[in-house]
Protein backbone atom coordinates (compact mmCIF):
# COMPACT_ATOMS: atom_id res chain seq x y z
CA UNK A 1 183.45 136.54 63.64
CA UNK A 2 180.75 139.52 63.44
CA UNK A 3 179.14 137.66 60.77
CA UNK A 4 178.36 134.92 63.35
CA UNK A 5 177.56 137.13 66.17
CA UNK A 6 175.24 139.10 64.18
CA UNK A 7 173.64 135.66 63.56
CA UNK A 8 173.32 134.33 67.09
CA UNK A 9 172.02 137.89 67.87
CA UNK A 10 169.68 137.64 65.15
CA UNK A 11 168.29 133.92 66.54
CA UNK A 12 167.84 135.59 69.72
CA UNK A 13 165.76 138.47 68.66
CA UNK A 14 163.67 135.22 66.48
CA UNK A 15 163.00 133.43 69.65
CA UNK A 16 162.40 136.87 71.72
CA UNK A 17 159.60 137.40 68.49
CA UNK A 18 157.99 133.45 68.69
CA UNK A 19 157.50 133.54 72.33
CA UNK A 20 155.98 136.71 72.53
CA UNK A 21 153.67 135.84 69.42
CA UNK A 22 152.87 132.67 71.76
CA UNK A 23 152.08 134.26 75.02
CA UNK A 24 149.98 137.06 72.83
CA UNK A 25 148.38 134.20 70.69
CA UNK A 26 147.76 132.24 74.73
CA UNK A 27 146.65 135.17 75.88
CA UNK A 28 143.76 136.05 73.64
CA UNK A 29 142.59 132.06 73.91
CA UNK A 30 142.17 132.37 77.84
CA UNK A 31 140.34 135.79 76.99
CA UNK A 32 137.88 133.96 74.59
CA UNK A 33 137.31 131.22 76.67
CA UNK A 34 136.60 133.68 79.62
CA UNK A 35 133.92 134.90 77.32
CA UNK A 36 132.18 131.91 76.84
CA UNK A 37 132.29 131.25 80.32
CA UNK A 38 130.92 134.37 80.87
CA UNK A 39 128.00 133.38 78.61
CA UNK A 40 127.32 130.27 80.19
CA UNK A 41 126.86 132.66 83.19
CA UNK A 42 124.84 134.99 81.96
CA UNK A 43 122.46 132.09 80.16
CA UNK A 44 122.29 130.57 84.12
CA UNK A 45 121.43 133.43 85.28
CA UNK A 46 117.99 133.86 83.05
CA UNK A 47 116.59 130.24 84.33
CA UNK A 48 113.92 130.09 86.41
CA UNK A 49 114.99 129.31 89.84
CA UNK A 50 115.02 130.37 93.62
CA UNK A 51 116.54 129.64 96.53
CA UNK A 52 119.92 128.51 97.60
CA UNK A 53 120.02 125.61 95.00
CA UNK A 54 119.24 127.83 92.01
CA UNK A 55 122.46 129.89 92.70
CA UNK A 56 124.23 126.05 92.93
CA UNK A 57 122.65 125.47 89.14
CA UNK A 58 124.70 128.64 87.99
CA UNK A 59 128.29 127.56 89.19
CA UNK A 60 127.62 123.93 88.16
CA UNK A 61 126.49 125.74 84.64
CA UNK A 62 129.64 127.34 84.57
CA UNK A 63 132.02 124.28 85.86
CA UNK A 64 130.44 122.63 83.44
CA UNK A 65 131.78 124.91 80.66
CA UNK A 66 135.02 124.86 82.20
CA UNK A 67 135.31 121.21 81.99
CA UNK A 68 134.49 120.98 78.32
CA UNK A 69 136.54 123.38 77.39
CA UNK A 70 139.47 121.20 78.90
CA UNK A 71 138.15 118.19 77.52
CA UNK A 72 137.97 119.62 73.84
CA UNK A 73 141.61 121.49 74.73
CA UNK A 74 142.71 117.36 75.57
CA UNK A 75 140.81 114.74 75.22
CA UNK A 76 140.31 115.47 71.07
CA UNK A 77 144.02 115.19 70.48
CA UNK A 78 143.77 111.78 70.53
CA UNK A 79 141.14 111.61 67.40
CA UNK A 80 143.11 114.10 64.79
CA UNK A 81 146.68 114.18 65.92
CA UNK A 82 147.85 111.53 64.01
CA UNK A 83 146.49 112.96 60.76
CA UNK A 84 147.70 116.25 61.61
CA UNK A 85 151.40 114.58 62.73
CA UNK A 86 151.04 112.89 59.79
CA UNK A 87 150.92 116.03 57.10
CA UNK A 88 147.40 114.19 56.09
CA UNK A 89 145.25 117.56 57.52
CA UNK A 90 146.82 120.96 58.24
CA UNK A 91 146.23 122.32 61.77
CA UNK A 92 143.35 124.44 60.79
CA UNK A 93 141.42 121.48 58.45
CA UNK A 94 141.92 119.46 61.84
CA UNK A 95 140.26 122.09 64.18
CA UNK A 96 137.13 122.62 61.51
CA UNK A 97 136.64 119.05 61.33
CA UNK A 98 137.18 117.73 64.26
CA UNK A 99 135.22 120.86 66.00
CA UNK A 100 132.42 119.96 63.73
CA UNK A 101 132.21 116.75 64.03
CA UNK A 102 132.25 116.62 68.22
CA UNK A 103 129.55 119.22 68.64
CA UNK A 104 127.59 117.14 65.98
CA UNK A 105 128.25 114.18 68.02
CA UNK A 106 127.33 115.55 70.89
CA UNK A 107 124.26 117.20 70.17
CA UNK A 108 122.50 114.21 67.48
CA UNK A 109 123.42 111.26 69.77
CA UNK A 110 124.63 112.35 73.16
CA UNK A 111 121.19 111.18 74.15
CA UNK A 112 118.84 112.21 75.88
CA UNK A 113 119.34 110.55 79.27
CA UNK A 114 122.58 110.63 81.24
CA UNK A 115 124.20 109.02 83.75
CA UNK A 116 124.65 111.49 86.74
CA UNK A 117 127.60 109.32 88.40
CA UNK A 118 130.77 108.38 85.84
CA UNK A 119 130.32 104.30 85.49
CA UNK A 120 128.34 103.61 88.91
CA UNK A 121 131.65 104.72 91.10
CA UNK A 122 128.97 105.85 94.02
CA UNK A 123 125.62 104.19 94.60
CA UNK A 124 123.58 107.81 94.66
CA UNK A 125 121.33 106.31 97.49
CA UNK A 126 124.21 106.29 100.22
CA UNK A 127 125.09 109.87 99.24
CA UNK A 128 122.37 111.34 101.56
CA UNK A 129 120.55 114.79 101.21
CA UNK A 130 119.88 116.39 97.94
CA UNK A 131 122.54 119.36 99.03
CA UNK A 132 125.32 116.78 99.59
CA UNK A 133 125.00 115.28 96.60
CA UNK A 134 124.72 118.44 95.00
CA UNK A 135 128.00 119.78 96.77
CA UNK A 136 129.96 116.46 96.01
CA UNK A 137 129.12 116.84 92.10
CA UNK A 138 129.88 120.11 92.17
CA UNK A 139 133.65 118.82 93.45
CA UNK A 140 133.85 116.04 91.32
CA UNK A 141 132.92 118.22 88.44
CA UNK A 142 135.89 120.75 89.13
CA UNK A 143 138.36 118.55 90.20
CA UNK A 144 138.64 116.77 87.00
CA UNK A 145 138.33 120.02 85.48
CA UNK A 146 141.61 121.38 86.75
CA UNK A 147 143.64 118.37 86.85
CA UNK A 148 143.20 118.29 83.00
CA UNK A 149 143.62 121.87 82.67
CA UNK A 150 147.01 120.76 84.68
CA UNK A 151 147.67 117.52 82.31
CA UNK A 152 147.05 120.28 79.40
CA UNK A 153 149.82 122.78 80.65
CA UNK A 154 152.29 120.19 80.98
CA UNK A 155 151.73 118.10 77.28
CA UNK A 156 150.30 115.04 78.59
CA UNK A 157 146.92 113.47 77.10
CA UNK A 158 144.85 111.78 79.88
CA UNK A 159 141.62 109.98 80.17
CA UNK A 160 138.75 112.49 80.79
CA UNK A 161 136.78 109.61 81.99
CA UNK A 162 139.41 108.87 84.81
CA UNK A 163 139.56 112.03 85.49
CA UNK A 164 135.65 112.36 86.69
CA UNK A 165 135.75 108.98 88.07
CA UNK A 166 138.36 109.63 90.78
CA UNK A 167 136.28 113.11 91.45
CA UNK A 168 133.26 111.30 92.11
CA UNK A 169 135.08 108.88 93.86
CA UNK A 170 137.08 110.96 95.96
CA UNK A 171 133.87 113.43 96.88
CA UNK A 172 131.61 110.17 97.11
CA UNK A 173 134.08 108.81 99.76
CA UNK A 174 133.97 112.36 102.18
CA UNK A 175 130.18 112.55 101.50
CA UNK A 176 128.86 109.20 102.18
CA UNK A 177 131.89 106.87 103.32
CA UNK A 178 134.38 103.77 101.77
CA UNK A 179 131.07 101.44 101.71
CA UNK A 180 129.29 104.17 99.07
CA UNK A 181 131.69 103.37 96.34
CA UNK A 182 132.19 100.66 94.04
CA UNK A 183 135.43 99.56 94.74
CA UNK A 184 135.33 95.96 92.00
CA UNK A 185 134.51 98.71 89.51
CA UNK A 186 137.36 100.55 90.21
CA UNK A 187 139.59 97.58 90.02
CA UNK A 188 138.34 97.59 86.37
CA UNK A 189 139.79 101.09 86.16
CA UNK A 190 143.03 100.03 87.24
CA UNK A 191 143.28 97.13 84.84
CA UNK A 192 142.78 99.13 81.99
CA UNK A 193 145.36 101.78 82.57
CA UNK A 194 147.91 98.86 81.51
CA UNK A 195 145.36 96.88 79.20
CA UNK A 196 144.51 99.87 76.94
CA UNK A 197 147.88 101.32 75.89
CA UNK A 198 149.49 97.61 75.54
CA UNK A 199 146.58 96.37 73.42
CA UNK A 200 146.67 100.07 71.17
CA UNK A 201 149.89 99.84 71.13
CA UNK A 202 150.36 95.77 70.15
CA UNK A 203 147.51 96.05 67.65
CA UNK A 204 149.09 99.83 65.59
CA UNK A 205 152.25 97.44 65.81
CA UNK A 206 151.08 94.42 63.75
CA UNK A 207 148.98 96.58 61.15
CA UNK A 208 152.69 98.43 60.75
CA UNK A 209 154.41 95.28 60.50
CA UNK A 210 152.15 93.77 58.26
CA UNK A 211 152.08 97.21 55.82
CA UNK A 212 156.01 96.94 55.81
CA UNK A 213 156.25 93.37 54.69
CA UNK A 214 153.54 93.10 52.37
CA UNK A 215 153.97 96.86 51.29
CA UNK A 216 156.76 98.80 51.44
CA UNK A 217 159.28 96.06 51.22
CA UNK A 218 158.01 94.44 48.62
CA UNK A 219 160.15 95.25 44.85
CA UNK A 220 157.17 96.53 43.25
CA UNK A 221 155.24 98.56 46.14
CA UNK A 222 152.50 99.63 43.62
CA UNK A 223 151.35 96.35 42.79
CA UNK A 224 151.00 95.09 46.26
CA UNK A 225 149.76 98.32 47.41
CA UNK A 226 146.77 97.47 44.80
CA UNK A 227 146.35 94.07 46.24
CA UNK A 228 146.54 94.98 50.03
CA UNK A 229 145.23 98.98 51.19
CA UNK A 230 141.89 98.33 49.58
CA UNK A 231 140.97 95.30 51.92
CA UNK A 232 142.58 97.47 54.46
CA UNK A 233 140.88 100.70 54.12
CA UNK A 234 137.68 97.94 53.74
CA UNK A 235 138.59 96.86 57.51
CA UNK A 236 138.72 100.65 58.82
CA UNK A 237 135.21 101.19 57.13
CA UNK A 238 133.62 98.55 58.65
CA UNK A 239 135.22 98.94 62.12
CA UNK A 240 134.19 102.12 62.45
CA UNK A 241 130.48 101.18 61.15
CA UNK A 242 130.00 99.11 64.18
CA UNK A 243 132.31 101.43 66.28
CA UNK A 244 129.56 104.07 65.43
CA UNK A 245 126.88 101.91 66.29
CA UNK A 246 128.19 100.38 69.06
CA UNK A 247 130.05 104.17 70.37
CA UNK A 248 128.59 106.66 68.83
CA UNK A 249 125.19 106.04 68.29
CA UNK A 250 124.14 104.13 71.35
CA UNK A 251 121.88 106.50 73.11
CA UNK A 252 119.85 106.75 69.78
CA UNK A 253 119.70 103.93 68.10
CA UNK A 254 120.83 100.12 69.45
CA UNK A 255 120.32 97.42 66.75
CA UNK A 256 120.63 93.94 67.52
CA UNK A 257 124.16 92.37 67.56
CA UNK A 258 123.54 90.58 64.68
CA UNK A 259 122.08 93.63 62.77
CA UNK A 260 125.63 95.33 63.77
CA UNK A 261 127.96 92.93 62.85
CA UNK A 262 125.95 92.29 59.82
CA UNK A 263 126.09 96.38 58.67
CA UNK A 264 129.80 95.92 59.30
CA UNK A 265 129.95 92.56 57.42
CA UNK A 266 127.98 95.18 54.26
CA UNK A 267 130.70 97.79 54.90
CA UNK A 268 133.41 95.90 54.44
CA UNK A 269 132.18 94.42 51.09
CA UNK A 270 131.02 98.30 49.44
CA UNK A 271 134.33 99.88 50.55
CA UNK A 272 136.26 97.20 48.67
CA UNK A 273 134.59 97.29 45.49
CA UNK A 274 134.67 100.68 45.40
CA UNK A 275 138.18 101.05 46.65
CA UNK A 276 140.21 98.33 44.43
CA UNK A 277 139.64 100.56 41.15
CA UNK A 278 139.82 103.88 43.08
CA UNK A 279 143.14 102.81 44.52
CA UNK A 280 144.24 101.66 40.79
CA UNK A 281 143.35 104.96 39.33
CA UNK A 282 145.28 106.59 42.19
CA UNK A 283 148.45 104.62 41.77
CA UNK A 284 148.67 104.75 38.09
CA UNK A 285 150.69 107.62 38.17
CA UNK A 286 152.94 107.37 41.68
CA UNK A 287 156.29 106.79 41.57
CA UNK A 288 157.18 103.16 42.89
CA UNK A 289 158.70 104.71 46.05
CA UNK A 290 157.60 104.66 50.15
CA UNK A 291 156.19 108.46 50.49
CA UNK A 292 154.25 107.63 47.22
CA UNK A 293 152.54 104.78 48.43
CA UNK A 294 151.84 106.18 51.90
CA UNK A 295 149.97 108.97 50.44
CA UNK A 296 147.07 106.81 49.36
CA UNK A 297 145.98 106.72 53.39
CA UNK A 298 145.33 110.49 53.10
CA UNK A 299 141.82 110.08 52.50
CA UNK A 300 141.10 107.25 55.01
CA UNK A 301 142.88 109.59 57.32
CA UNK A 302 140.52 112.58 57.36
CA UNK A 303 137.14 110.17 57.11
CA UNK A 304 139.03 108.17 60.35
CA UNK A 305 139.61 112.03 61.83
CA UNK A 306 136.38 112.66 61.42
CA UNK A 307 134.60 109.65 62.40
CA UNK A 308 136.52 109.81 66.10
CA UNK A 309 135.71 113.18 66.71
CA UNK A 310 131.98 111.96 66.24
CA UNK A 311 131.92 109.22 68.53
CA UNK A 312 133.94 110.91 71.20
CA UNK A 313 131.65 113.55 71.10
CA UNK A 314 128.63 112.04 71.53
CA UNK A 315 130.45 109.44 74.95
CA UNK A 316 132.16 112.04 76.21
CA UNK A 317 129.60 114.74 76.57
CA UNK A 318 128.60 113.14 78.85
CA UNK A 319 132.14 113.55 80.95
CA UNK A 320 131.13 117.69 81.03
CA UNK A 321 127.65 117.40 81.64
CA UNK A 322 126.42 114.51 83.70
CA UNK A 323 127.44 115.65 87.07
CA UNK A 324 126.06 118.79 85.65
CA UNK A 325 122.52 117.28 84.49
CA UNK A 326 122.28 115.74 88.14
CA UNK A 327 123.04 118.72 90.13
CA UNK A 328 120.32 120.60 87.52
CA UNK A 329 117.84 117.30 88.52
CA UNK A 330 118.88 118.17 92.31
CA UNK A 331 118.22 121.62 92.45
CA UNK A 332 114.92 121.32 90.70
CA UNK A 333 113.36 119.36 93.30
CA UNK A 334 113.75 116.51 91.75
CA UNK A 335 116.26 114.46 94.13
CA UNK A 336 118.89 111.87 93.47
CA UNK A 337 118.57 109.69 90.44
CA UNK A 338 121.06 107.49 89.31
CA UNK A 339 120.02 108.29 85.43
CA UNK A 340 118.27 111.91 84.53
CA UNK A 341 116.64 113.48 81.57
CA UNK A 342 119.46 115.40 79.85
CA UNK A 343 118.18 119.41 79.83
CA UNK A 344 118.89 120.67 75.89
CA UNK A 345 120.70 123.76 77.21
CA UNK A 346 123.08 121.33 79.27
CA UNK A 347 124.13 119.63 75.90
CA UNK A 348 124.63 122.41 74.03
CA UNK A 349 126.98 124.07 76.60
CA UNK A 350 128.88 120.66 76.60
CA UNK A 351 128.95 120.38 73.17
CA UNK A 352 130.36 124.43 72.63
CA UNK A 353 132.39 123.85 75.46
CA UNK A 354 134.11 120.98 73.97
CA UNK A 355 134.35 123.03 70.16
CA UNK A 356 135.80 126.29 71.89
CA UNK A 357 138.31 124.12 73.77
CA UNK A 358 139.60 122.15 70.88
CA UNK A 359 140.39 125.10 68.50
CA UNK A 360 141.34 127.65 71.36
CA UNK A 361 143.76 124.87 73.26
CA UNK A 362 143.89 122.11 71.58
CA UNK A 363 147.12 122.98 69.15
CA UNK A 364 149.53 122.22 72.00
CA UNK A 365 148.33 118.61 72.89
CA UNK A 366 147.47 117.68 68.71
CA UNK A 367 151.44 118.56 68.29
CA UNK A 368 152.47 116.11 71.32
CA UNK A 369 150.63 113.69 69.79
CA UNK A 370 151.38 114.16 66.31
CA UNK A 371 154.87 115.31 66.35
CA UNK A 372 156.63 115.01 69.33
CA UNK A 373 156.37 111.54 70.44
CA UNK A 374 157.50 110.24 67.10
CA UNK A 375 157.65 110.98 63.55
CA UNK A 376 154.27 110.13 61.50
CA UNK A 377 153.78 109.41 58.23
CA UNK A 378 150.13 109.00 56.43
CA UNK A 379 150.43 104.74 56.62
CA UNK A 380 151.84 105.22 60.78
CA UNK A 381 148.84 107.14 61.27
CA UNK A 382 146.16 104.65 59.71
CA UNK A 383 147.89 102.15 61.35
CA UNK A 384 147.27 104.28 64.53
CA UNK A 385 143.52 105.20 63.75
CA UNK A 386 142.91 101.58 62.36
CA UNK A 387 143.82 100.18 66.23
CA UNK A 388 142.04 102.59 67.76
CA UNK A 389 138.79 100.97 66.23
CA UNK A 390 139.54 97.69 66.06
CA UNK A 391 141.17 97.58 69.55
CA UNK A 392 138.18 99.39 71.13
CA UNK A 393 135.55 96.77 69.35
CA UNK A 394 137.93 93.14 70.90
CA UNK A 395 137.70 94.55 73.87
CA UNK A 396 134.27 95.58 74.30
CA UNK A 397 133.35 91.54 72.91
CA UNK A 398 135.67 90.26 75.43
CA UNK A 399 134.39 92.48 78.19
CA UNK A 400 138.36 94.07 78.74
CA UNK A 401 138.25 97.55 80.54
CA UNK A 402 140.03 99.94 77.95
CA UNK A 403 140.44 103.75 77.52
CA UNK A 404 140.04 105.13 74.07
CA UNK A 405 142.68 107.52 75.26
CA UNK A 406 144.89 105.59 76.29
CA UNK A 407 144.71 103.44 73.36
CA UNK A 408 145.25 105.78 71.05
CA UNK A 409 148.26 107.00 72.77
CA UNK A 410 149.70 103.48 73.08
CA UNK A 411 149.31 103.26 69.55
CA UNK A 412 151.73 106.37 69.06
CA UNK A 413 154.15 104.91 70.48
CA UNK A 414 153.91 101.07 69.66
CA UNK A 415 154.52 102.40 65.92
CA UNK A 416 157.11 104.81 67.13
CA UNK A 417 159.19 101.89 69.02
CA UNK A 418 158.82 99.42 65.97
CA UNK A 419 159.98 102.19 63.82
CA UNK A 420 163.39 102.16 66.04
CA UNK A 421 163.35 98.32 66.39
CA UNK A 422 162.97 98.06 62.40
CA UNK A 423 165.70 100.70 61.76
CA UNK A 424 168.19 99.12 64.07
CA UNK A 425 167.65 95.61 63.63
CA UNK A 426 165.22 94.43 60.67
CA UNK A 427 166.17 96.39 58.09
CA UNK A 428 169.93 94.39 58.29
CA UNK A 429 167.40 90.86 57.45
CA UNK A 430 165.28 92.38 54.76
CA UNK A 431 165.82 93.34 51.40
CA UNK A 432 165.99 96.68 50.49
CA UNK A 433 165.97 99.01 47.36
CA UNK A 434 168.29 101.76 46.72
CA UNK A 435 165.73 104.62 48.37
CA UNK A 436 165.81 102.03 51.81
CA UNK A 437 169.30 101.14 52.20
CA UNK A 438 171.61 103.38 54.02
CA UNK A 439 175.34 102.39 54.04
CA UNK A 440 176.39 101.10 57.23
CA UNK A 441 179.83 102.98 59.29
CA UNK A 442 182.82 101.03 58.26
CA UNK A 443 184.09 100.14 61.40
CA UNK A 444 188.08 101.64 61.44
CA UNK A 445 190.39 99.65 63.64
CA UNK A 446 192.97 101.80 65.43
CA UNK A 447 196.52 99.89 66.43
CA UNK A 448 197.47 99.40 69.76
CA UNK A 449 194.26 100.61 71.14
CA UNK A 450 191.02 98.95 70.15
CA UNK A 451 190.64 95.10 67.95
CA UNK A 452 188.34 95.52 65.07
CA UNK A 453 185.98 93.35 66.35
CA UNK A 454 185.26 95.51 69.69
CA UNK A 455 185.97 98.96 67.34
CA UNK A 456 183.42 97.35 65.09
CA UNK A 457 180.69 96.28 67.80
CA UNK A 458 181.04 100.18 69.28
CA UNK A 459 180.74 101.62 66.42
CA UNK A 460 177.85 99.36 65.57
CA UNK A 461 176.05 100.33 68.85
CA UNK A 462 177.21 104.20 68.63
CA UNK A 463 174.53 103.91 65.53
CA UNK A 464 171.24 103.07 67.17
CA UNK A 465 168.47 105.60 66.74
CA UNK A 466 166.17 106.09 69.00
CA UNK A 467 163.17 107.66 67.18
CA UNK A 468 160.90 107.70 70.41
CA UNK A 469 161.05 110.55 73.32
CA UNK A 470 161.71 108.79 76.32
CA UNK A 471 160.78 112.16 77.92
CA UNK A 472 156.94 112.42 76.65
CA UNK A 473 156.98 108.42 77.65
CA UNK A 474 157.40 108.96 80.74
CA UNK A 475 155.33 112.38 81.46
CA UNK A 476 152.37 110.78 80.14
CA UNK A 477 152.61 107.30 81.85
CA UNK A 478 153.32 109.52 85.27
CA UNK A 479 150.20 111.33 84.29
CA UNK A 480 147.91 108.66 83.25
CA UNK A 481 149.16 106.42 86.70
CA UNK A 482 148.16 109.64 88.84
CA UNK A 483 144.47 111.00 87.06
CA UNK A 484 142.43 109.17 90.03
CA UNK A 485 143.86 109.14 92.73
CA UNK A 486 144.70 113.14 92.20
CA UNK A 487 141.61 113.73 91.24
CA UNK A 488 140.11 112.24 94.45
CA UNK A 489 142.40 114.38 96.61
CA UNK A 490 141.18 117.50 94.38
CA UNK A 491 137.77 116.83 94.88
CA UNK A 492 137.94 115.32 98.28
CA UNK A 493 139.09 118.83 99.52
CA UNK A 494 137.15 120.87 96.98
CA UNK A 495 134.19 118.90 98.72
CA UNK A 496 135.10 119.82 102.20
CA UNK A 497 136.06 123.44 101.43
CA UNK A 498 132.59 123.45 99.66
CA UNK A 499 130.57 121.70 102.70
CA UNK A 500 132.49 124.80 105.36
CA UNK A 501 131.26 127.67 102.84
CA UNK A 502 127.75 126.51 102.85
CA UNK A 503 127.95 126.20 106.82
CA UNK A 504 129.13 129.27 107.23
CA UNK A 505 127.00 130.88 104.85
C-alpha cells in the first residue's frame, strides 16, 4: 500500500514537472516571437514616410509579422507531420527542414508581384478611398491572424487561405457593400471545404490499399516491394516536378503545359532507373517483415517534407503579405491596384515570419497531425504525401476548388479509417503470416443466460478498434466549417472599430 502511494505521488510530482517545463518552454516562444515583432517594428519605423498613412505602413508591417508567424505555427503542419508522425524525421530535422525550405520558397519564387485581395473576393474599385481600403486590409489582415492563432490554441489545422478570404470578405462587405464581393467565387470556397478532404482522403486511401495488397500481404514482401515502391516513389518524383512547376514556381518561371507534363513524363523515367537497383541494394538485407519494408519510404519521406514546405512557401507568402504589399502600395501614394510590385523587405518579413512561427509553435499542431489523429507509419505517410500531390495536380486539370490543407488533413484520416476498416473486417478475407494474424476471442457461451451465437456476435463486436479520434474529427471539421464566416465577423468589427479610431483621431 505505501509502495503504491509513493508511486501515484511520484506521477503527480512528474506531471506537476512536464507542465511546468511546458508553460516555461510556451513562455519563452511568445517572448521570442515578441522580439521579432518588435523588430519588424523597429525596421517600420526607419522607412521613409510621413503623414497619417506612414504610421498605417508600421502596424500593417507588424500584422503582417503576426500573421506569418501563425501561418508557419499552422499552416506547415500539414507538409512535415506525417514524416514526423511517422518516426521518418525527428521533431528537430522537421523544424530545420521544413524552416529552410519555406523561407527559401518564399523568398526565390514568391514572386515579385502579388495579389493585394486573396482570389478576387472584392473588386478593389468599389472599395472607395485609398484610407478605406487601407483600413479594411488592415482588418482582414488581423482577423485571419487571430482566428488561426485561435485554431492554433485549440489543435486544429485550418486553411490560411480561408482564413484571409473571409477577412477580406467580411471588411470588403462593411467598406464597400454585398455588390463589392464576388459571391460565385465564394461558392467555389464552399465547394472545396467538402471536395478537398474527400478527394485527399479517397486518393491516401487507394495508394494504402493498393501498398497492402500488392505489398504487405503478399508471402514474400521483399520481392514485391522490389517490383512495386520504385514505380511508386517514380510517381511521387514526378508529381511533385510538375507540382513545383505548376505550385511552386509559378511566379518565376511558367513553361508551357506540354513542357510540364513532359519534365514530369522525364522524372518519372530517371527516378525509376535509379530507384529499382537502389531499392534492391536496400532490401537485400531486411528482414521479410511489415516495419522492414515500410522503412524503405524514409527517404521519399524527407525529399516529400521538403518539397511541400517549398511550394507552400512560396503560395502562401503571399497569405502574410499581400494585404500587406497593398496597404504599403496605398500609403505610398500609389492607390488601389488589384496586383502590386511586392517590396523585398515585405517578403522577407513574410518569409521570417513564417520560419520563427514554425519552429517556435509549430510542435503542437505537427503532433496533431502526426500522432494524434492516428498512428503513422513511414508507407501511411507516403501514402499521405503521395495524395497530397497527386490530388492537388487532378484537381487543378479539372478546374475542382481544393485546399492543400485540407487535403492533406483528409488524407490523415482516410488512411487512419481504412486502417480500422482493414483491422476489423479485411484482415478476416486475406491471408496472413504469422507476424499479421492475431488470434481471434473464443467466444464462451454461458448456460441459461446468453446462446453462443449472440455470446459470439457480442463478443465479436466488443473487439472493434477504432484507431481514429473521433474527438480531433470533429474539432477540426467544426473549425474548418467556421474559418470564413468567423473571420468575416472578426474583421467586419475590427474594420468598424478601426474606421471610429481614425474618426476620432
Amino acid at each position: 500500500m505505501a509502495d503504491s502511494t509513493l508511486d501515484k505521488d511520484l506521477k503527480r510530482i512528474s506531471l506537476i514537472e512536464d507542465a511546468t517545463h511546458r508553460l516555461g518552454t510556451f513562455k519563452t516562444a511568445v517572448g521570442l516571437g515578441g522580439l521579432f515583432l518588435i523588430g519588424v517594428l523597429l525596421f517600420t519605423l526607419t522607412l521613409n514616410g510621413d503623414g497619417d498613412r506612414y504610421w498605417f505602413v508600421v502596424l500593417a508591417g507588424v500584422i503582417g509579422g503576426y500573421m506569418a508567424l501563425n501561418i508557419g505555427a499552422n499552416d506547415v503542419a500539414n507538409n512535415v507531420g506525417p514524416a514526423v508522425g511517422s518516426r521518418a524525421l525527428s521533431m528537430m530535422g522537421a523544424l530545420a527542414i521544413a524552416a529552410v525550405c519555406e523561407a527559401g520558397g518564399a523568398v526565390i519564387a514568391g514572386g515579385d508581384v502579388v495579389s493585394t485581395i486573396s482570389k478576387g473576393i472584392v473588386d478593389p474599385a468599389q472599395v472607395g478611398d485609398p484610407d478605406t481600403f487601407v483600413l479594411a486590409m488592415l482588418a482582414a489582415l488581423l482577423a485571419a491572424a487571430l482566428w488561426i492563432n485561435i485554431a492554433t490554441a485549440i489543435g486544429a489545422p485550418v486553411s490560411t487561405t480561408h482564413s484571409v478570404v473571409g477577412g477580406v470578405m467580411g471588411a470588403g462587405l462593411i467598406a464597400a457593400g454585398p455588390g463589392a464581393v464576388a459571391w460565385d467565387t465564394m461558392q467555389t470556397i464552399v465547394a472545396s471545404w467538402v471536395l478537398s478532404p474527400v478527394l485527399g482522403g479517397v486518393v491516401a486511401c487507394a495508394f494504402l490499399a493498393f501498398i497492402k495488397i500488392a505489398i504487405l500481404y503478399q508471402p514474400d514482401r521483399l520481392a514485391a516491394a522490389r517490383r512495386w515502391i520504385p514505380p511508386l516513389i517514380a510517381m511521387l518524383a514526378a508529381s511533385f516536378v510538375v507540382y513545383l512547376i505548376l505550385k511552386g514556381l509559378s511566379h518565376v518561371w511558367r513553361p508551357p503545359m506540354l513542357l510540364t507534363l513532359g519534365l514530369g513524363v522525364a522524372a518519372f523515367a530517371v527516378t525509376l532507373t535509379a530507384m529499382r537497383p537502389l531499392i534492391a541494394r536496400q532490401s537485400a538485407f531486411l528482414e521479410n517483415r511489415r516495419k522492414a519494408v515500410s522503412s524503405l519510404f524514409t527517404m521519399p519521406l524527407i525529399f516529400s517534407a521538403a518539397l511541400l514546405s517549398f511550394a507552400h512557401g512560396a503560395n502562401d507568402v503571399a497569405n502574410a503579405v499581400g494585404p500587406l504589399a497593398a496597404i504599403v502600395h496605398a500609403a505610398g501614394g500609389g492607390g488601389i491596384a488589384g496586383k502590386v510590385t511586392l517590396p523585398l523587405w515585405v517578403l522577407v518579413v513574410g518569409a521570417l515570419g513564417i520560419s520563427f512561427g514554425l519552429v517556435l509553435f509549430g510542435p503542437k499542431l505537427i503532433r496533431t497531425v502526426g500522432e494524434k489523429i492516428t498512428k503513422l507509419d513511414q508507407t501511411r505517410a507516403f501514402c499521405i504525401a503521395l495524395s497530397a500531390a497527386v490530388t492537388v495536380l487532378v484537381a487543378s486539370a479539372l478546374g475542382l476548388p481544393v485546399s492543400s490543407t485540407h487535403i492533406a488533413v483528409g488524407g490523415v484520416f482516410g488512411v487512419g479509417f481504412l486502417r480500422e476498416y482493414w483491422t476489423n473486417v479485411m484482415r478476416r478475407h486475406l491471408p496472413q503470416s504469422a507476424e499479421d494474424a492475431a488470434p481471434a476471442p473464443l467466444p464462451v457461451e454461458e448456460p441459461g443466460i446468453l446462446p453462443a451465437a449472440v455470446a459470439a456476435t457480442k463478443t465479436h463486436k466488443s473487439n472493434k478498434r477504432r484507431l481514429v479520434r473521433r474527438r480531433h474529427l470533429q474539432t477540426i471539421v467544426a473549425a474548418w466549417l467556421i474559418t470564413v464566416p468567423l473571420s468575416a465577423v472578426l474583421a467586419a468589427g475590427i474594420f468598424l472599430g478601426l474606421r471610429v479610431l481614425v474618426a476620432v483621431s
